[in-house]
Protein backbone atom coordinates (compact mmCIF):
# COMPACT_ATOMS: atom_id res chain seq x y z
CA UNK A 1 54.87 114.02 95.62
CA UNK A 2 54.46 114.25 99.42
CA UNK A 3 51.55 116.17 101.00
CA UNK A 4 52.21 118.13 103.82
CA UNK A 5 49.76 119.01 106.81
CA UNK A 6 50.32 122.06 109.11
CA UNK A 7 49.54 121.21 112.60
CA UNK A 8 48.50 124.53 114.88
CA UNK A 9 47.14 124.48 118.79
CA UNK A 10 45.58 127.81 119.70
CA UNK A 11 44.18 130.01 122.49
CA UNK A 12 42.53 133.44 121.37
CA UNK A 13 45.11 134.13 118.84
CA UNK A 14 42.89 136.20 116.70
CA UNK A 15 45.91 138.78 116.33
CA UNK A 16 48.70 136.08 114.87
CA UNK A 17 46.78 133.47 113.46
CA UNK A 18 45.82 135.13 109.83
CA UNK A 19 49.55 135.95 109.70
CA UNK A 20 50.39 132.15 110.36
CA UNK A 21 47.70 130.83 107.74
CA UNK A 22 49.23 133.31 104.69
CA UNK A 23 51.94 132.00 105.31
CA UNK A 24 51.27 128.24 105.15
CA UNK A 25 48.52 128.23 102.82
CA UNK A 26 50.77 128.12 99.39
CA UNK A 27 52.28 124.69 101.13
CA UNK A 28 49.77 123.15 102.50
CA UNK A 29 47.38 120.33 101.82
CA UNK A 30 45.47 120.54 105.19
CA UNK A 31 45.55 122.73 107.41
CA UNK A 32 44.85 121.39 111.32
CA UNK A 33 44.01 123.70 114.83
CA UNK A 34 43.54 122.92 117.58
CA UNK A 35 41.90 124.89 120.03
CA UNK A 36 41.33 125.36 123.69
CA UNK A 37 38.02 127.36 123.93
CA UNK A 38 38.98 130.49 122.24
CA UNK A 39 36.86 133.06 123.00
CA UNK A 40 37.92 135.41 120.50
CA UNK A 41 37.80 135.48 117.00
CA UNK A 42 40.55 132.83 116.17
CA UNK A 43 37.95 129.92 114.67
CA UNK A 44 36.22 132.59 112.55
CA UNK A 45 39.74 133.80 111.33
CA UNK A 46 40.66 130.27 110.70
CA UNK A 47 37.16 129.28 109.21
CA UNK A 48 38.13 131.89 106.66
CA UNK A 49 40.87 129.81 105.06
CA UNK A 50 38.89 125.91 104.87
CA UNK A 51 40.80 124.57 107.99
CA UNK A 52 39.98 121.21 110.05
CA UNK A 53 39.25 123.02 113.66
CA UNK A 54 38.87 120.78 116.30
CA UNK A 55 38.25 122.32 120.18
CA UNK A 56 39.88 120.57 123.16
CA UNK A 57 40.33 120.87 126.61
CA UNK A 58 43.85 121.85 127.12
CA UNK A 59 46.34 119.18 128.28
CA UNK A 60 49.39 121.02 128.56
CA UNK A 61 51.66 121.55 125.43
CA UNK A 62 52.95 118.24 124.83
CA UNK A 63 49.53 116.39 124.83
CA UNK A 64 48.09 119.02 123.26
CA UNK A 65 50.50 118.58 120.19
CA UNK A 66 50.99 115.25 120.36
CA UNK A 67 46.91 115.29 119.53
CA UNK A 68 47.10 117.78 117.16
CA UNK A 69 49.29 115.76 115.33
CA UNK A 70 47.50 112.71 115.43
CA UNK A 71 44.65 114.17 113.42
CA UNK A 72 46.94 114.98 110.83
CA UNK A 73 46.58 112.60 107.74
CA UNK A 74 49.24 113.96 105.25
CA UNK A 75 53.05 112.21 104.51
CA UNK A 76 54.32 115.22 106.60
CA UNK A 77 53.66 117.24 109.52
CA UNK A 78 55.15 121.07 109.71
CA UNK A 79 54.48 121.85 113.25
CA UNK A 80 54.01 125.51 113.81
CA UNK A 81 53.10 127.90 116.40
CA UNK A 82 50.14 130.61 115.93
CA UNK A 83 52.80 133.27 116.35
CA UNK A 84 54.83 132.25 113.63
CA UNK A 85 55.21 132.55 110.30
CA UNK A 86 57.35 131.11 107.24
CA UNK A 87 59.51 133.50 105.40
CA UNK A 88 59.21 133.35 101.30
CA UNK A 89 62.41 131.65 101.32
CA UNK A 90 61.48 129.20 103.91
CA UNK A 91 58.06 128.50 102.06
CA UNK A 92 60.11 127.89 99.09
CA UNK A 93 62.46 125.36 100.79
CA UNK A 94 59.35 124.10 102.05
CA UNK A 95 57.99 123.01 98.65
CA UNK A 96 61.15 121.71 97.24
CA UNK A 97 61.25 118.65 100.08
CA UNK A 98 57.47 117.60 99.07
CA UNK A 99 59.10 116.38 95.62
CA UNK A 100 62.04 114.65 97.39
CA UNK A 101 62.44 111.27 99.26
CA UNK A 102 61.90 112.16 102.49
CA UNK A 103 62.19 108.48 104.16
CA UNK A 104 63.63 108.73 107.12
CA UNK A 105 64.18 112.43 107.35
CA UNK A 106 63.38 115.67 109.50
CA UNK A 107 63.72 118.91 108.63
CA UNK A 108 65.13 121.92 111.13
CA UNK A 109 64.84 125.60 110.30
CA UNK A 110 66.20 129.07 111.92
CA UNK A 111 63.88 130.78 114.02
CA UNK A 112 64.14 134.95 113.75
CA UNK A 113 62.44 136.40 116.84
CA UNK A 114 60.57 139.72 116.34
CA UNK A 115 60.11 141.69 119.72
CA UNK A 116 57.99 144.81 119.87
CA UNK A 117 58.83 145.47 116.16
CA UNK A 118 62.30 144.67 116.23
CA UNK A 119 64.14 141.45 114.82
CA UNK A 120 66.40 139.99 117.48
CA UNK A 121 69.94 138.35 115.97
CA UNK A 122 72.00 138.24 119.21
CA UNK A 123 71.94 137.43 122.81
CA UNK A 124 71.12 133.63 122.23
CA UNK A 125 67.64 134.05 120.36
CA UNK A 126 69.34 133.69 116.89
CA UNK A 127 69.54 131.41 115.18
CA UNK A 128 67.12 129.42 117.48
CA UNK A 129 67.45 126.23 115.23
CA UNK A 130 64.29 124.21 115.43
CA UNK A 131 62.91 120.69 114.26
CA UNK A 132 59.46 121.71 113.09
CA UNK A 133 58.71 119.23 109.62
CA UNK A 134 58.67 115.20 110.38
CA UNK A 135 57.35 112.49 109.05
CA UNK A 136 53.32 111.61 110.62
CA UNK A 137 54.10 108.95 113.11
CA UNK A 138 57.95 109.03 113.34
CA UNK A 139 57.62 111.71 115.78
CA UNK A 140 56.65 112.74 119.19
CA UNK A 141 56.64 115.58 121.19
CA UNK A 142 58.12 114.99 125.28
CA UNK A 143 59.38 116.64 128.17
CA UNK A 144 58.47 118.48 131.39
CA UNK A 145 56.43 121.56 131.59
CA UNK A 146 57.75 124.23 130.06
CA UNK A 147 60.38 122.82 126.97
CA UNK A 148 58.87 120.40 125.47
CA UNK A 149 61.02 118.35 122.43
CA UNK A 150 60.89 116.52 119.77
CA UNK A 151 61.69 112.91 119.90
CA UNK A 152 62.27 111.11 116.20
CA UNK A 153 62.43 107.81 115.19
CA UNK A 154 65.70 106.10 115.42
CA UNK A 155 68.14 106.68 112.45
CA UNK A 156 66.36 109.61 111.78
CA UNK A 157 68.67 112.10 109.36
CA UNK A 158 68.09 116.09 110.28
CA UNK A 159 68.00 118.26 107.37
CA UNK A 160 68.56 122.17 107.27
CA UNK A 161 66.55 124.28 105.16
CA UNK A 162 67.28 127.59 103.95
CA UNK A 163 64.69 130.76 105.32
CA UNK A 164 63.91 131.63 108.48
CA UNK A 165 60.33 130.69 110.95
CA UNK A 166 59.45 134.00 111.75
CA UNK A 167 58.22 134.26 115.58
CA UNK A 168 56.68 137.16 116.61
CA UNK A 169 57.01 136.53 120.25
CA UNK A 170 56.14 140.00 122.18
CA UNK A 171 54.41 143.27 121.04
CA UNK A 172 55.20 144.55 124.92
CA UNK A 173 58.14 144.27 127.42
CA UNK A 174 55.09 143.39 129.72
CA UNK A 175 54.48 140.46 127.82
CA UNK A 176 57.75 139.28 128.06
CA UNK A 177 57.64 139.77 131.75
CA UNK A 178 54.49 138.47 132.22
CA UNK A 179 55.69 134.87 129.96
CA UNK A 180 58.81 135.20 131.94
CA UNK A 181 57.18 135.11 135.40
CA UNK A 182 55.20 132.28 133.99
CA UNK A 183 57.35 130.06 132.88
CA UNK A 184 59.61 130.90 136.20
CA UNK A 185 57.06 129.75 138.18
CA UNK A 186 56.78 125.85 136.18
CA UNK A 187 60.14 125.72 135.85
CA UNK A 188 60.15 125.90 139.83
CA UNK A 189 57.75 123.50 140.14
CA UNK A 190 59.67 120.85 138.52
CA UNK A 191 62.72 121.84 140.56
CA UNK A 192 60.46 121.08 143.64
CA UNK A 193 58.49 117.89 142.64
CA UNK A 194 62.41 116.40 141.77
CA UNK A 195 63.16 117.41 145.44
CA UNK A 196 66.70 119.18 144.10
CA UNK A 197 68.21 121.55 146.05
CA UNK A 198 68.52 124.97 145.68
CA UNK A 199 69.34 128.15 147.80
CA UNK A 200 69.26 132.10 147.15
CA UNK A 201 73.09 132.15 146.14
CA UNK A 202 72.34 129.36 143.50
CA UNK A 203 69.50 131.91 142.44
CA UNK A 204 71.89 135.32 142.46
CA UNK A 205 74.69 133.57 140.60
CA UNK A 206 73.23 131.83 137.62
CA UNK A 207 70.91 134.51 137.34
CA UNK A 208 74.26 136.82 136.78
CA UNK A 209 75.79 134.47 134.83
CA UNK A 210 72.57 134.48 132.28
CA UNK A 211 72.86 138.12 131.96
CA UNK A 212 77.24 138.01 131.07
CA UNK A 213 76.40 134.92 128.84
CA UNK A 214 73.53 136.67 126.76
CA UNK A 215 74.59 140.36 126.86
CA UNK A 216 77.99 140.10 126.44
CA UNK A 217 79.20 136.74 125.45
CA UNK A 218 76.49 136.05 123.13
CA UNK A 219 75.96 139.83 121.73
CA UNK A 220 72.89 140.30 123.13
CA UNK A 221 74.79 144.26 123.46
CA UNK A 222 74.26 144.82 119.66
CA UNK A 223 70.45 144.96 119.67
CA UNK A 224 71.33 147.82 121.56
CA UNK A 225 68.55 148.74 124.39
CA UNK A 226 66.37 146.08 123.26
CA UNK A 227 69.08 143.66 123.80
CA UNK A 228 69.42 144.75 126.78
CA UNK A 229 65.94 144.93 128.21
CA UNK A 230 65.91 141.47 127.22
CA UNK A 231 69.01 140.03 128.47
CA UNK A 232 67.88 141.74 132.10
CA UNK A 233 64.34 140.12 131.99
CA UNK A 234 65.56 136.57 131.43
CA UNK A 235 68.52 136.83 133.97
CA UNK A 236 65.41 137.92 136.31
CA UNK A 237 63.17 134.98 134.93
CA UNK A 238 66.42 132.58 136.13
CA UNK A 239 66.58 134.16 139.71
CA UNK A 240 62.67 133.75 139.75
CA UNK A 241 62.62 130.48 139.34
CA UNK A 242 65.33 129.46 141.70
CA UNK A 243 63.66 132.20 144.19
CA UNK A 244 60.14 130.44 143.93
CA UNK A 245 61.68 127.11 144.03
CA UNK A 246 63.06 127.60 147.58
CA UNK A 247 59.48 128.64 148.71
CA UNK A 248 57.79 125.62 147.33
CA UNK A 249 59.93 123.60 148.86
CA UNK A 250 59.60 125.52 152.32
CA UNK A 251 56.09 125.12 152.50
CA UNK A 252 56.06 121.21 151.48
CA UNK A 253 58.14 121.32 154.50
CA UNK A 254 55.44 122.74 156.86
């Protein structure tokens, strides 16, 4: 049988991460966070349920996982986020692999966004297909700033599984905004420190052509208003980053 260790980083998430732990607790055989310096009530939470809580300084997220997952000692690692969660069916799916050969295998799942109550099938955030379970030490986790991936080992076979990772990403539009801005603004940065070039029409015109591709081409219209209060803050996020983009690169300039 394989044993499986969940790998978490965290940042005062004291009103996900009990969510997170029920979840995982009926699969797991260790349980591993690692935290920034929360200053809420996130180790208590986790103390609560026997996990190995380490504190670091954070490194950004790739390091940050990439750590996290070297302190895992089990056959498997299930990579998950303190706003998720594993649906019944996924936990179930889950269990079956630990009594399978799993040489030379990775597992993906579909990710089901909640936003401000609501679950979100359309518009491009469904089904969100993610690599989350690998094998400890035929993994890593690369990138830039704001996407980072998974990189497997060579040869490595991708397995669906059937459930969904539950992500409960916003309980406010101003969250959204606020994570939009955010990532805008690294996004941007990378644009400038590659020295591409960008200018306000590049900025208006994929920023309309995220909002036709989500709303309308991708169904983001049949979440109804939600779907389209998202759809309008990520075609803003787009122009955002192009917008800020220009600016950094102005001011290298002078």
């Amino acid at each position: 049988m394989n044993t499986l260790s969940v790998v978490i980083i965290t940042f005062n998430e004291e009103r996900n991460i009990k969510r997170c732990l029920d979840s995982v607790a009926p699969v797991a055989d260790e349980i591993i966070v690692v935290d920034s310096h929360s200053t809420d009530a996130t180790e208590a939470i986790c103390d609560r349920y026997g996990v190995k809580f380490f504190t670091q300084d954070w490194l950004g997220y790739i390091d940050q996982k990439n750590l996290a997952d070297d302190l895992a000692t089990c056959d498997l690692i299930l990579s998950i986020d303190a706003d998720e969660a594993l649906s019944k069916e996924l936990a179930e799916s889950i269990q079956k692999i630990k009594n399978q050969d799993i040489e030379n295998k990775a597992f993906s799942m579909n990710r089901l966004m909640n936003y401000c109550g609501k679950w979100i099938r359309h518009g491009g955030w469904y089904p969100d297909t993610k690599v989350r379970i690998f094998r400890r030490g035929q993994a890593k986790w690369t990138g830039k700033k704001v996407h980072e991936t998974l990189s497997l080992a060579e040869n490595t076979e991708i397995v669906h599984l059937d459930g969904d990772l539950l992500h409960y990403s916003f309980y406010t539009i101003e969250e959204h905004r606020r994570q939009n801005e955010k990532f805008a603004r690294l996004s941007a940065e990378e644009i400038a420190e590659a020295g591409k070039k960008v200018s306000l029409f590049k900025a208006s015109s994929h920023a309309a052509w995220r909002f036709i591709r989500d709303f309308i081409f991708k169904g983001g219209f049949l979440d109804g208003r939600t779907g389209l209060t998202i759809c309008k803050i990520n075609a803003r996020g787009v122009w955002l980053k192009y917008k800020t983009a220009i600016e950094l690169a102005q001011n290298q300039i002078k």
